[in-house]
Protein backbone atom coordinates (compact mmCIF):
# COMPACT_ATOMS: atom_id res chain seq x y z
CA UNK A 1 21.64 -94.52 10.30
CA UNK A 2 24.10 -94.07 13.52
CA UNK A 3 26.42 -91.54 13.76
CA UNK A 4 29.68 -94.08 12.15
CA UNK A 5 26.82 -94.40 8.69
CA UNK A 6 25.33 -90.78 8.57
CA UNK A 7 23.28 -90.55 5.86
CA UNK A 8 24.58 -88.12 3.03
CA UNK A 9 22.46 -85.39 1.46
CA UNK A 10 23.42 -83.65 -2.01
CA UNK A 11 23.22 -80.18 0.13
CA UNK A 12 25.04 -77.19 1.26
CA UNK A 13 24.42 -75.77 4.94
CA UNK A 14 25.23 -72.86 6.49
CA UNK A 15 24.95 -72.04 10.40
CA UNK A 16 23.77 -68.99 12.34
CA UNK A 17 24.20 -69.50 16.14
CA UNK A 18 23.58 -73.09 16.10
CA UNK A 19 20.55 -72.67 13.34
CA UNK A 20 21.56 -74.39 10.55
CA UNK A 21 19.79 -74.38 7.06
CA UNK A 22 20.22 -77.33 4.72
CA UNK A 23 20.51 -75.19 0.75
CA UNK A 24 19.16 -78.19 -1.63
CA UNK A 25 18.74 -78.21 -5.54
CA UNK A 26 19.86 -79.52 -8.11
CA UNK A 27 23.62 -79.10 -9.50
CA UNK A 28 24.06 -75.55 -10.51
CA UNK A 29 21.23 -74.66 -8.51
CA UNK A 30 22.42 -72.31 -6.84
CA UNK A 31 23.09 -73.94 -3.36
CA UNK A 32 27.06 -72.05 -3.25
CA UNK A 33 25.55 -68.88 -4.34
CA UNK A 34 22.95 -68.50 -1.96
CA UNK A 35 25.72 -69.82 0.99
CA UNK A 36 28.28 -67.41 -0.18
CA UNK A 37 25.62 -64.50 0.00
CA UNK A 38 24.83 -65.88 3.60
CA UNK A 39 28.44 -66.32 4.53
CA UNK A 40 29.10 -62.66 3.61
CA UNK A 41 26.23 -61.47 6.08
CA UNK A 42 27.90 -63.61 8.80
CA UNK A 43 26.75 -67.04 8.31
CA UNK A 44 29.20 -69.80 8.79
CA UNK A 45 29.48 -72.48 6.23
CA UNK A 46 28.91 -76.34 7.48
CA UNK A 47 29.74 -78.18 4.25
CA UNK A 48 29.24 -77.29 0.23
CA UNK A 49 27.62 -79.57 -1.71
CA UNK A 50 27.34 -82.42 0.32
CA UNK A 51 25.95 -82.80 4.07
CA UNK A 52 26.04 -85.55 6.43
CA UNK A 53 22.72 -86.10 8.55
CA UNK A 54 21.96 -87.83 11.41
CA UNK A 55 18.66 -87.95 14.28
CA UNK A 56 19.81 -86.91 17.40
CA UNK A 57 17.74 -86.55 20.26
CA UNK A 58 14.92 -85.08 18.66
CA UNK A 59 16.16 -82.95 16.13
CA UNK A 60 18.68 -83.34 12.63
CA UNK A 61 22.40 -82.78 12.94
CA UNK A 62 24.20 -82.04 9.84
CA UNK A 63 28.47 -82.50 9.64
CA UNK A 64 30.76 -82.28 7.19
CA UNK A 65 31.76 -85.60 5.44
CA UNK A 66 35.47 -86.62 6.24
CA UNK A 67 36.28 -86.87 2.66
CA UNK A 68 35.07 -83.32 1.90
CA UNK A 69 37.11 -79.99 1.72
CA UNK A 70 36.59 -77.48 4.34
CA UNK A 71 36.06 -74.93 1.82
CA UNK A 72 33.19 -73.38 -0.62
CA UNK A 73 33.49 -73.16 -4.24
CA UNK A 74 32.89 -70.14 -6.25
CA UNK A 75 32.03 -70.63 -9.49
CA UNK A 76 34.54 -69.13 -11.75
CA UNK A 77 36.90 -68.42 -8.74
CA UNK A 78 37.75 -71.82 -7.33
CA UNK A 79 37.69 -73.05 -3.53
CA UNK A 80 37.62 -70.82 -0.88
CA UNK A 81 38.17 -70.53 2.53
CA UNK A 82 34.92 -69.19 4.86
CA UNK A 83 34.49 -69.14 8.53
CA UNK A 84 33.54 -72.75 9.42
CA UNK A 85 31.18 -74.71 11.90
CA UNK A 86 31.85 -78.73 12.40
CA UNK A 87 28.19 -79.19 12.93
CA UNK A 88 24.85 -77.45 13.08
CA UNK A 89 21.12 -78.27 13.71
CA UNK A 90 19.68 -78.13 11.05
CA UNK A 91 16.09 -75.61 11.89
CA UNK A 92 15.33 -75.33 8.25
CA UNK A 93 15.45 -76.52 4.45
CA UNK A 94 15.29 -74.40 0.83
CA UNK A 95 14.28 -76.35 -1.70
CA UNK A 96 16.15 -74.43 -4.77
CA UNK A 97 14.21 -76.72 -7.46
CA UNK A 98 10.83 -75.45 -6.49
CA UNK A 99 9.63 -71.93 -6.76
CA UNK A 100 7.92 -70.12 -4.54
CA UNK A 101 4.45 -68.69 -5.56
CA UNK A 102 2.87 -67.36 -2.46
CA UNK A 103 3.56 -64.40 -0.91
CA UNK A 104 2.65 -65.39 2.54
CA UNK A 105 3.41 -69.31 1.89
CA UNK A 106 1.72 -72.35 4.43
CA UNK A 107 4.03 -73.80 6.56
CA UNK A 108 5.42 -76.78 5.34
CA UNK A 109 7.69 -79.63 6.42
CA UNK A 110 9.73 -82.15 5.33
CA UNK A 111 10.61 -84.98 6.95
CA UNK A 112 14.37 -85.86 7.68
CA UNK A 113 15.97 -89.00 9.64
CA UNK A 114 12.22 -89.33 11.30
CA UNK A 115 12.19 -85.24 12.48
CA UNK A 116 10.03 -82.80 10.39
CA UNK A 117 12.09 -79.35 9.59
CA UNK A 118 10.29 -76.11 8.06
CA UNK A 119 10.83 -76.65 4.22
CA UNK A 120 10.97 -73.34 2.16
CA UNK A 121 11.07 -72.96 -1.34
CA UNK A 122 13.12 -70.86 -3.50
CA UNK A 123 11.85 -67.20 -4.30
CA UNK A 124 12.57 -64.75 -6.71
CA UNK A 125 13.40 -62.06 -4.08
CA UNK A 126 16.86 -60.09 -4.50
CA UNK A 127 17.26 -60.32 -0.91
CA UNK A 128 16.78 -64.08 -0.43
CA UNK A 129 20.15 -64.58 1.00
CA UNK A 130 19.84 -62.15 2.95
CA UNK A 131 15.70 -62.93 4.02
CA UNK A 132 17.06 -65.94 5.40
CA UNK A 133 20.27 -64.90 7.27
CA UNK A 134 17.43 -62.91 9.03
CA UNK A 135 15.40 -66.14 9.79
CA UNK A 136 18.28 -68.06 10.88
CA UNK A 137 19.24 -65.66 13.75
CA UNK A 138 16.31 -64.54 14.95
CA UNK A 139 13.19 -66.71 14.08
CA UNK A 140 9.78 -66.38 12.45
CA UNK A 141 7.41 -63.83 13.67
CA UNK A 142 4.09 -65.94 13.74
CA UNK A 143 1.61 -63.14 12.51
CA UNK A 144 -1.70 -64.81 14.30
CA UNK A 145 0.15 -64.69 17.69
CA UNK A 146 1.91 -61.11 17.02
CA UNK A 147 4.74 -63.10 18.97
CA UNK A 148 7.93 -64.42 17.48
């Protein structure tokens, strides 16, 4: 995996100053939904439905593949046009196929291109969208440390 053979990710991933998340699932998910919600907060959208990935010095870089359209699809709308990043580093991952059950989850991980990133899963919380628009620009607040 260089950055000519990225390797390519059934994702979406949207970008808050630099933090991107990677939005997996499986199709019909959810993964445009939950961007568009983000996007409408002030995310910027990276790439719908598919990511490329790459390690670069020390952390995961996601881009969006040549042959994809710079746009988001809305379900029942079409393609649309959002404010766009080229590429983001990616800080964290939702899992949309796997449902949260704690209310204070563990910290988990999963490992991508040889770097672990902060793997969340999907909750049943109206405000999920905009939960992690929150997390995106301004971090975790590590309740054992009272520090962000």
């Amino acid at each position: 995996m260089t950055p000519e053979n990225p390797r390519i990710l059934h994702a979406t991933c949207v970008d808050v100053d630099g933090r991107g998340l990677l939005i997996t699932g499986a199709s019909g998910a959810g993964k445009s939904s939950l961007a568009l919600q983000m996007i409408a907060l002030g995310a910027c959208l990276l790439a719908d439905d598919r990511c490329a990935i790459r390690a670069e010095n020390g952390s995961v870089l996601a881009t969006r593949p040549k042959t994809l359209p710079p746009a988001i699809e809305a379900r029942g709308i079409g393609l649309l046009n959002a404010p766009m990043v080229s590429k983001s580093s990616v800080h964290y991952v939702i899992d949309l196929d796997v449902l949260e059950t704690e209310r204070l989850p563990p910290r988990r991980a999963i490992n991508l291109c040889g770097v672990d990133i902060p793997l969340i899963y999907k909750s049943n919380l109206d405000v999920l969208g905009q939960s992690l628009y929150l997390l995106l620009r301004y971090g975790e607040f590590d309740i054992e440390t009272g520090n962000e």
